[in-house]
Protein backbone atom coordinates (compact mmCIF):
# COMPACT_ATOMS: atom_id res chain seq x y z
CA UNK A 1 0.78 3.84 -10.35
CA UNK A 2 -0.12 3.28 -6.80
CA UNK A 3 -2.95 4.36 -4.36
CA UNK A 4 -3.61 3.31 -0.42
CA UNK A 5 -1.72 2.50 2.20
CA UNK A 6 2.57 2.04 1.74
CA UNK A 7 2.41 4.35 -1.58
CA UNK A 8 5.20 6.51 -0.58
CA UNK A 9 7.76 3.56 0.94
CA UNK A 10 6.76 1.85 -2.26
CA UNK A 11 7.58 4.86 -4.77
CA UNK A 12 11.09 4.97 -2.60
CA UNK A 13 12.16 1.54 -3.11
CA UNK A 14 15.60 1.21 -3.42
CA UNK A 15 17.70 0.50 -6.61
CA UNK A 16 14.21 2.17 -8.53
CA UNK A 17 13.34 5.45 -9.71
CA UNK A 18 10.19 7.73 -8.95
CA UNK A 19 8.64 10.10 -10.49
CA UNK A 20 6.08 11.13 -7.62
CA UNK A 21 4.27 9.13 -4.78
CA UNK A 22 0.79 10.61 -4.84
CA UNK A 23 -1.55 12.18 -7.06
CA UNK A 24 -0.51 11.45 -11.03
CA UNK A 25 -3.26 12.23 -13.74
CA UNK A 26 -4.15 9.58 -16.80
CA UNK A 27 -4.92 10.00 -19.89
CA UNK A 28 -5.19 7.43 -22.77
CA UNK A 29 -2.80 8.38 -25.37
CA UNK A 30 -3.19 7.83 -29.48
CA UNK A 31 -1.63 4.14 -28.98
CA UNK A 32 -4.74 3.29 -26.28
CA UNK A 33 -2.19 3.12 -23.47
CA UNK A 34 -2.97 4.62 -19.71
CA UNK A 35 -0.36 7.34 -19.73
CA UNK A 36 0.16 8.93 -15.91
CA UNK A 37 2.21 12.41 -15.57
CA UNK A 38 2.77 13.54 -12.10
CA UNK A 39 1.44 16.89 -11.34
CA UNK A 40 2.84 17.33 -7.70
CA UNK A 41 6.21 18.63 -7.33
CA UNK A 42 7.26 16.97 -3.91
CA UNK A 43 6.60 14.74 -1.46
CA UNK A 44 4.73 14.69 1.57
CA UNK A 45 4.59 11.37 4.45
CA UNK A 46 4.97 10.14 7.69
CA UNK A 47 8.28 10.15 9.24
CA UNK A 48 7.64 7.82 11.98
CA UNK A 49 9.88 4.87 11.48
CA UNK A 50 11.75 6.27 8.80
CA UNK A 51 15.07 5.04 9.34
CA UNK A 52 18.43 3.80 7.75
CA UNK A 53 17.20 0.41 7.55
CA UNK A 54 14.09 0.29 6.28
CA UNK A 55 13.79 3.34 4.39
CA UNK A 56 17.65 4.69 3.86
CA UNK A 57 16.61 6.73 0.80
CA UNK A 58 14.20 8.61 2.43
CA UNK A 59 16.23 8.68 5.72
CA UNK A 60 19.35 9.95 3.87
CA UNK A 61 17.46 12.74 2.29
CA UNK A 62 16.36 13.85 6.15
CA UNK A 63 19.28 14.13 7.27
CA UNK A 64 21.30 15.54 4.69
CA UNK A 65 21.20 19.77 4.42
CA UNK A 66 18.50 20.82 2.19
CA UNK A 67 15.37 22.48 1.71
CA UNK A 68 12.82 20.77 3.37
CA UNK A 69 9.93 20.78 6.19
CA UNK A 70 9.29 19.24 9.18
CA UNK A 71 6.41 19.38 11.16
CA UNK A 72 5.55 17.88 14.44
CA UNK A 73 9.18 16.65 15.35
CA UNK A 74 11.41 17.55 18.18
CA UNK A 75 14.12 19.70 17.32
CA UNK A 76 17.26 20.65 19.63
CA UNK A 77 20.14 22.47 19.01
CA UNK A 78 18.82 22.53 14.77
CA UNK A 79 18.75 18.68 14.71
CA UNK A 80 15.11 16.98 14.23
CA UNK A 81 14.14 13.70 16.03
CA UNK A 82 11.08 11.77 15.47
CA UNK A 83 9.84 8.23 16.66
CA UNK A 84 11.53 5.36 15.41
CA UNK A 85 14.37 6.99 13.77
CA UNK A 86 16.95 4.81 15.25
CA UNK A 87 18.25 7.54 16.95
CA UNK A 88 17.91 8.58 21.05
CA UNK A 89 16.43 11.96 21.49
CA UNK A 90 17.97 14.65 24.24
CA UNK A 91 16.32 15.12 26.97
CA UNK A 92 14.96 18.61 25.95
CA UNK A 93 13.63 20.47 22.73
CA UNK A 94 10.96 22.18 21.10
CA UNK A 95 7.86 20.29 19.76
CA UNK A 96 4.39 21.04 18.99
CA UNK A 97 3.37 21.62 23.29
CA UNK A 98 6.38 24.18 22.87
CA UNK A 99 9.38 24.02 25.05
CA UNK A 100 9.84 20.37 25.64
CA UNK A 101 11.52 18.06 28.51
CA UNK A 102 11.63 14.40 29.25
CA UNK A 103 8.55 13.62 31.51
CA UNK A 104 6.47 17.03 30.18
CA UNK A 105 2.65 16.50 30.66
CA UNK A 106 -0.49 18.10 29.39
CA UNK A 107 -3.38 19.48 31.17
CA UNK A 108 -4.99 16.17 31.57
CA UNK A 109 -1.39 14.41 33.27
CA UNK A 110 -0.88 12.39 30.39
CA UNK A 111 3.12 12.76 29.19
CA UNK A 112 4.14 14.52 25.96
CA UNK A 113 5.90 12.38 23.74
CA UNK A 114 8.76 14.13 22.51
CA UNK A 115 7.59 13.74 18.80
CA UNK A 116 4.18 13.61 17.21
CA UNK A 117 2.93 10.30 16.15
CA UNK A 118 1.38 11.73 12.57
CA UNK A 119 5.05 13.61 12.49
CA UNK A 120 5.27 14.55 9.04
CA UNK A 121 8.13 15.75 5.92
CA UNK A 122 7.87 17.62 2.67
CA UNK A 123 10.62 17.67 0.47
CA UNK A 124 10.77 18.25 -3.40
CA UNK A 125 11.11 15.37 -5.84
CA UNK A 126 13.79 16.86 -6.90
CA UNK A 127 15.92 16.46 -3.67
CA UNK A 128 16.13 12.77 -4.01
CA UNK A 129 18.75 10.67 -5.30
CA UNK A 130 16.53 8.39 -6.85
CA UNK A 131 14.05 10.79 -8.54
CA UNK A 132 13.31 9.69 -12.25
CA UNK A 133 14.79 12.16 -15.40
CA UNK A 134 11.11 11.86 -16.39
CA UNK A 135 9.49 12.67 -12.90
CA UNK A 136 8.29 16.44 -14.66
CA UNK A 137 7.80 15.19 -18.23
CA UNK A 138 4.77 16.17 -19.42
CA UNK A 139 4.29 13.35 -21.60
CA UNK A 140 4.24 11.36 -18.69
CA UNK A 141 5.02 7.80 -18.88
CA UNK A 142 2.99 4.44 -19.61
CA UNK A 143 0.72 2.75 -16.86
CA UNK A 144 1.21 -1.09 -17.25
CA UNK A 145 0.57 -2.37 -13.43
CA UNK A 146 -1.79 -0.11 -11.28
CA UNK A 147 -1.33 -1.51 -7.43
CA UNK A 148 -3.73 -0.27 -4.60
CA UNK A 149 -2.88 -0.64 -1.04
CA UNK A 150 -4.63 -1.47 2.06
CA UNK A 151 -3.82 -2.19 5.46
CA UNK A 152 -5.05 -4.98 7.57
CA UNK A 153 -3.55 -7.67 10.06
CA UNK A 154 -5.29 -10.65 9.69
CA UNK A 155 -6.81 -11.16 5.79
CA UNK A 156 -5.18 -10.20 2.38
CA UNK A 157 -1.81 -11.43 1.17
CA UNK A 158 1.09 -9.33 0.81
CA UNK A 159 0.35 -9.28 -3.05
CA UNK A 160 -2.04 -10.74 -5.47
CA UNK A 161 -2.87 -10.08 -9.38
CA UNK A 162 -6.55 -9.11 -10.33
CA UNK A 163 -7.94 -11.46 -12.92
CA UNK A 164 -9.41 -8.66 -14.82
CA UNK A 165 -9.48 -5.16 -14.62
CA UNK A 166 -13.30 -4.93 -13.33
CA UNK A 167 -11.59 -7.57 -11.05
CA UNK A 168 -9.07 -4.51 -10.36
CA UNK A 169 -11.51 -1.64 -10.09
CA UNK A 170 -13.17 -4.67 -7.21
CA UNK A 171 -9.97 -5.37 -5.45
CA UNK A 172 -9.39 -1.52 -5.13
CA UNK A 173 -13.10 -0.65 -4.02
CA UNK A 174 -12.85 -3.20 -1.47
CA UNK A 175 -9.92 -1.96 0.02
CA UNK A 176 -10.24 -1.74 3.85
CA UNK A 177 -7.81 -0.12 6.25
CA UNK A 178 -6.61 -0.38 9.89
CA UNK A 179 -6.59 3.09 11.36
CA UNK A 180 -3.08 4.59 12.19
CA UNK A 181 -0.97 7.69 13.25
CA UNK A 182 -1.96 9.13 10.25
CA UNK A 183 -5.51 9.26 11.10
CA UNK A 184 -7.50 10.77 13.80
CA UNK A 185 -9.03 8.33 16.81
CA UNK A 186 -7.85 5.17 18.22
CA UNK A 187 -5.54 2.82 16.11
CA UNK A 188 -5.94 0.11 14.74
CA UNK A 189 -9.73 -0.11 13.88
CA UNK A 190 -10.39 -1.60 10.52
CA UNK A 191 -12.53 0.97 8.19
CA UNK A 192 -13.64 0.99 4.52
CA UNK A 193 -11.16 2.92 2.28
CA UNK A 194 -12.52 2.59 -1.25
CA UNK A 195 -10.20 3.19 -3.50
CA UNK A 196 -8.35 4.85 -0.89
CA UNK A 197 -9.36 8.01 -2.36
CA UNK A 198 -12.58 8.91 -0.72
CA UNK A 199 -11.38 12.79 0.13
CA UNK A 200 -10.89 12.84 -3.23
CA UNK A 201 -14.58 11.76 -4.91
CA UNK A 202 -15.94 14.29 -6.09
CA UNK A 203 -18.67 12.04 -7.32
CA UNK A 204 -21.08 9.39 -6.09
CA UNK A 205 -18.93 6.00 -5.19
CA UNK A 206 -20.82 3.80 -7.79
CA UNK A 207 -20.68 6.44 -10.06
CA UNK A 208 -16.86 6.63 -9.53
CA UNK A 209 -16.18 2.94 -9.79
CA UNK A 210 -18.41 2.76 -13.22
CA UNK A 211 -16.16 5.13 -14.63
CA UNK A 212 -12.91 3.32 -13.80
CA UNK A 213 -14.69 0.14 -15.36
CA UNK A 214 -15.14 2.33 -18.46
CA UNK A 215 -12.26 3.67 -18.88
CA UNK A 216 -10.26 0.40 -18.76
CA UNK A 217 -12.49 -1.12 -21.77
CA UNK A 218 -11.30 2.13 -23.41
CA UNK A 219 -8.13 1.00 -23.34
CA UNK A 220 -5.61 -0.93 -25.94
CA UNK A 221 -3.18 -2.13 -23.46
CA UNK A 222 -5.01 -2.21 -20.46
CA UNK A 223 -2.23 -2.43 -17.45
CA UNK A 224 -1.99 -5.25 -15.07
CA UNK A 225 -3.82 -4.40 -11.43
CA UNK A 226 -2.83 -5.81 -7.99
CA UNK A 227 -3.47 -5.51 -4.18
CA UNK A 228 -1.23 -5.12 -1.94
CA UNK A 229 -1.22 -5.67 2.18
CA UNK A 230 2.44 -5.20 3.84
CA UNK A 231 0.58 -5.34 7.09
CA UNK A 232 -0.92 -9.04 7.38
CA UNK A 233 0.72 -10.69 10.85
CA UNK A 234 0.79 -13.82 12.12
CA UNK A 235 0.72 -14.51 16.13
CA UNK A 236 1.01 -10.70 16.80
CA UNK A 237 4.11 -10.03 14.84
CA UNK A 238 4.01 -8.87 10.87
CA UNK A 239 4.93 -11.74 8.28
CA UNK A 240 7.03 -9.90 6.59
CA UNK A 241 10.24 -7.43 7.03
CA UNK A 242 9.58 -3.42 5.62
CA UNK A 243 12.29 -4.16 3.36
CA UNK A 244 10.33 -7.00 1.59
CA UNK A 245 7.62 -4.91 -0.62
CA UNK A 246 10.30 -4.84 -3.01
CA UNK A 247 9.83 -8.59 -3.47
CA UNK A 248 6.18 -8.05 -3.73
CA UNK A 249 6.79 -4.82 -6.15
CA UNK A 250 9.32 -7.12 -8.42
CA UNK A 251 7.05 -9.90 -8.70
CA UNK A 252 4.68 -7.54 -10.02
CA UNK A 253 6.82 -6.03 -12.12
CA UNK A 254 7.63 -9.68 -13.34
CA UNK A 255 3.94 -10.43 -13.96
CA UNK A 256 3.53 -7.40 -16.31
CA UNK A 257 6.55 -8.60 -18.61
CA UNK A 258 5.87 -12.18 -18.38
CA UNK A 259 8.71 -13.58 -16.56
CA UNK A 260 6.45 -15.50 -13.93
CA UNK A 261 3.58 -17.48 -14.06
CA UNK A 262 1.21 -17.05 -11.14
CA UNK A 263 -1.98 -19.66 -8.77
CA UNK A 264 -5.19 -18.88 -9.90
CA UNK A 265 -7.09 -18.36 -6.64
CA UNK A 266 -10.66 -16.95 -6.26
CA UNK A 267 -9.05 -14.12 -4.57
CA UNK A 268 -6.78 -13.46 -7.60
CA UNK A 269 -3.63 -14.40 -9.07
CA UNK A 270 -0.92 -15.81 -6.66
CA UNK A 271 3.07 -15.38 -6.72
CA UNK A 272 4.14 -19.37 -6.85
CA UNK A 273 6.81 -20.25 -3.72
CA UNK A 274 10.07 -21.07 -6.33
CA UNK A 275 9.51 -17.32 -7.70
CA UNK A 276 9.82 -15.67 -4.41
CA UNK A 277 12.09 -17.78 -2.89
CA UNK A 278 14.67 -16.60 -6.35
CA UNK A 279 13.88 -13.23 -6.04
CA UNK A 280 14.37 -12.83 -2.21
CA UNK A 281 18.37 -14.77 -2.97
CA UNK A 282 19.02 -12.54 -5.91
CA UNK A 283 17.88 -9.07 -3.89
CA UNK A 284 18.74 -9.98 -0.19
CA UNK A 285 21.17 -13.01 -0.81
CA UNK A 286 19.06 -15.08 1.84
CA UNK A 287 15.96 -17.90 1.91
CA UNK A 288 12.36 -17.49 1.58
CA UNK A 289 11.00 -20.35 3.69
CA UNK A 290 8.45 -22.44 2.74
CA UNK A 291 7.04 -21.94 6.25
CA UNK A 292 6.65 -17.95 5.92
CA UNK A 293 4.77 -18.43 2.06
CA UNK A 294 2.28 -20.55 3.60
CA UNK A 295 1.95 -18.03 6.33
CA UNK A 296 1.25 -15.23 3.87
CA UNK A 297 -0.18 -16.32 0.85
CA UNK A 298 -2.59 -19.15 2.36
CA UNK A 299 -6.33 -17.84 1.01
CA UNK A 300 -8.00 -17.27 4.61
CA UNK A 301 -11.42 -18.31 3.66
CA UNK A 302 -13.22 -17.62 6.85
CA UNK A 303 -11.89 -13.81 7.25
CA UNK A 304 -12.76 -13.47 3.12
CA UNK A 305 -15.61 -14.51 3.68
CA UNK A 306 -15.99 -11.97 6.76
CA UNK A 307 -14.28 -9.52 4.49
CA UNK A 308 -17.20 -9.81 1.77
CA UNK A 309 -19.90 -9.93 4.21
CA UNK A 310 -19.10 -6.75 5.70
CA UNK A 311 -18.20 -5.53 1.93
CA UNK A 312 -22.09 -6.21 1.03
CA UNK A 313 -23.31 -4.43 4.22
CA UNK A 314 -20.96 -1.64 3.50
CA UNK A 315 -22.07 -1.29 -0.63
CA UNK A 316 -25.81 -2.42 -0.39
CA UNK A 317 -27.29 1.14 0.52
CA UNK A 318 -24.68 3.06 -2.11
CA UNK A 319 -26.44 3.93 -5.10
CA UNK A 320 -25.71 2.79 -8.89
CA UNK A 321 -22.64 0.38 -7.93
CA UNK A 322 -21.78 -1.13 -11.07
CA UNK A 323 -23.29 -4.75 -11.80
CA UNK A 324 -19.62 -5.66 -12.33
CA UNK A 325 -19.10 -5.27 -8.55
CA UNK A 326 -22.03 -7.38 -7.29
CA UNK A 327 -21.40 -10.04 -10.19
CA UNK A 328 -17.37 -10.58 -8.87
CA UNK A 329 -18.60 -10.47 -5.86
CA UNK A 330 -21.07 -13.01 -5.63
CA UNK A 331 -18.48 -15.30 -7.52
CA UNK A 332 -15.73 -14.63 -5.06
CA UNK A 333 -18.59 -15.45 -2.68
CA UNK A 334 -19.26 -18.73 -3.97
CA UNK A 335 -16.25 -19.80 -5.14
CA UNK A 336 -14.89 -19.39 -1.00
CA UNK A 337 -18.37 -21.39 0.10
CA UNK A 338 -17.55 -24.03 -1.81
CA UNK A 339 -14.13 -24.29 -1.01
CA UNK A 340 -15.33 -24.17 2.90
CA UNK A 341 -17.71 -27.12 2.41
CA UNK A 342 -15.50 -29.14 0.29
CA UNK A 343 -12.01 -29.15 2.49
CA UNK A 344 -13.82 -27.91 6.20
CA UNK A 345 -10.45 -25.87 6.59
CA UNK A 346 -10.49 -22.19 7.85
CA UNK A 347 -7.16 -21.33 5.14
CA UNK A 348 -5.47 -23.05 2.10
CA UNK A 349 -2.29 -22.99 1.16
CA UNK A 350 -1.35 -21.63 -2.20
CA UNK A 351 -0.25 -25.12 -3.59
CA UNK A 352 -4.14 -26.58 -3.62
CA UNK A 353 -4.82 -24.63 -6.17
CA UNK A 354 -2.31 -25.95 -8.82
């Protein structure tokens, strides 16, 4: 199960199934496991930048005749164009301002684009080549890695492993995210997502995250939780290709059946280079550098320790936040001072911590 930022490109991975990339409802079942069953019967995301080569499941099922909706897209002659699709628009069309042409402005002299930025797609599950048998069991299926996504340039790793689930139900209430096309206002500005389900709470936020904390020690077989950030760069460029949260998702995968070991880090559990480096010849047939894994997984100290002073600013005025938070917290906290004092060094690579 998956929450935040990337949850859709992540459900559409190729060579995996999917039973749904949004809302899914848990339950523990009679054997104590986290059982999810989807409850939505389609999809519904961002088309900008969908394209053949980073997202050629979801591109093919664009572009393909079937029952589906676009909003916000150009459309000439029946055919839909939107940004980034690999694909030069005509020169004319209808969009959201109405009849469009190249160089079309709007009251204020500022050119139309010929698609929306927060462009958008609903299909249904069933449309997709790669939608799971079980996508509309209702027996659903079990949880055993939960990941939550966030969005931001210059702190978390592309992946890490909580070392507990409180650490989890932390890592996922600490989730911040760079605003995009998706949202309203400028882009780019970096804003607290908790959980990235705060249109969702229906409940206080420390009320919320106490009951996630409580329903884990409910559990038998409590599944495996990690962060994810495809969107960390490095000199103004991301780290990482779109195609490469597969390597992340694998790794996970890995981690829940005990394939890989993993660098115990105060930020969490850490993918070791030789891992990667296998996985990315055995799905892409090319090398994972040294260079780019120290790039990506180094622990930043300096921006966590930014991160977790503007997390305590953020959480100090919410009421009833779980002592769980503020305890993993404060250790994070202290464990990153004392790295700071001890080496004088802004990051780390991966390998001091072996």
């Amino acid at each position: 199960c998956r929450g935040g930022c990337g949850e859709t490109s992540s459900a559409m991975i190729a060579g995996q199934t999917m039973g749904g990339d949004d809302v899914a409802y848990i339950r523990i079942d009679e054997e104590g496991n986290a059982r999810a069953v989807n409850i939505e019967s389609g999809i519904f995301g961002i088309i900008k930048d969908v394209n053949p080569g980073d997202d050629p499941l979801i591109y093919n099922a664009l572009i393909t005749p079937r029952e589906l909706i676009f909003s916000n897209v150009l459309i000439e002659d029946g055919v839909p164009y939107w940004q980034g699709m690999g694909r030069d628009p005509p020169g004319n069309g209808v969009n959201f301002s109405g009849d469009w042409w190249k160089g079309k402005t709007d009251d204020s002299g500022k050119e139309i684009l010929f698609a929306h930025s927060n462009a958008r797609y609903t299909m249904r599950i069933s449309e997709l080549e790669n939608a799971d048998p079980k996508a509309h069991d209702p027996e659903g299926v079990v949880v055993q890695g939960v990941f939550y996504g966030g969005r931001d340039s210059d702190t978390n790793v592309p992946v890490c492993e909580a070392m507990s689930w409180e650490h989890g139900v932390y890592l996922g209430a600490t989730i911040e995210s760079e605003t995009t096309s998706a949202t309203l206002g400028q882009e780019g500005v970096r804003s607290s997502s908790p959980m990235a389900n705060m249109d969702f709470m229906v409940v206080p936020l420390g009320t919320y995250l106490a009951n996630h904390i409580r329903f884990g020690r409910k559990l038998r077989n409590c599944p495996k939780v990690f962060a994810t950030n495809y969107f960390l760069k490095h000199e103004g460029a991301y780290t990482n290709g779109i195609p490469d949260k597969k390597i992340w998702v694998l790794w996970a995968e890995g981690r829940v059946h005990g394939e890989y070991d993993a660098i115990k880090t105060p930020i969490g559990f850490l993918p070791k280079y030789r891992d990667l480096n296998e996985l990315f010849m055995k799905v892409f047939d090319r090398e994972y550098t040294l260079e780019d894994y120290h790039i990506q997984f180094s622990v930043r100290l300096d921006k966590y320790l930014e991160k977790i002073a503007r997390m305590e600013e953020i959480f100090k005025p919410e009421p009833r936040m779980p002592k769980e938070f503020w305890e993993i917290l404060s250790q994070q906290k202290a464990d990153l001072e004392v790295l700071k004092a001890e080496t004088g060094k802004a990051a780390l690579a991966p390998e001091y911590f072996l």
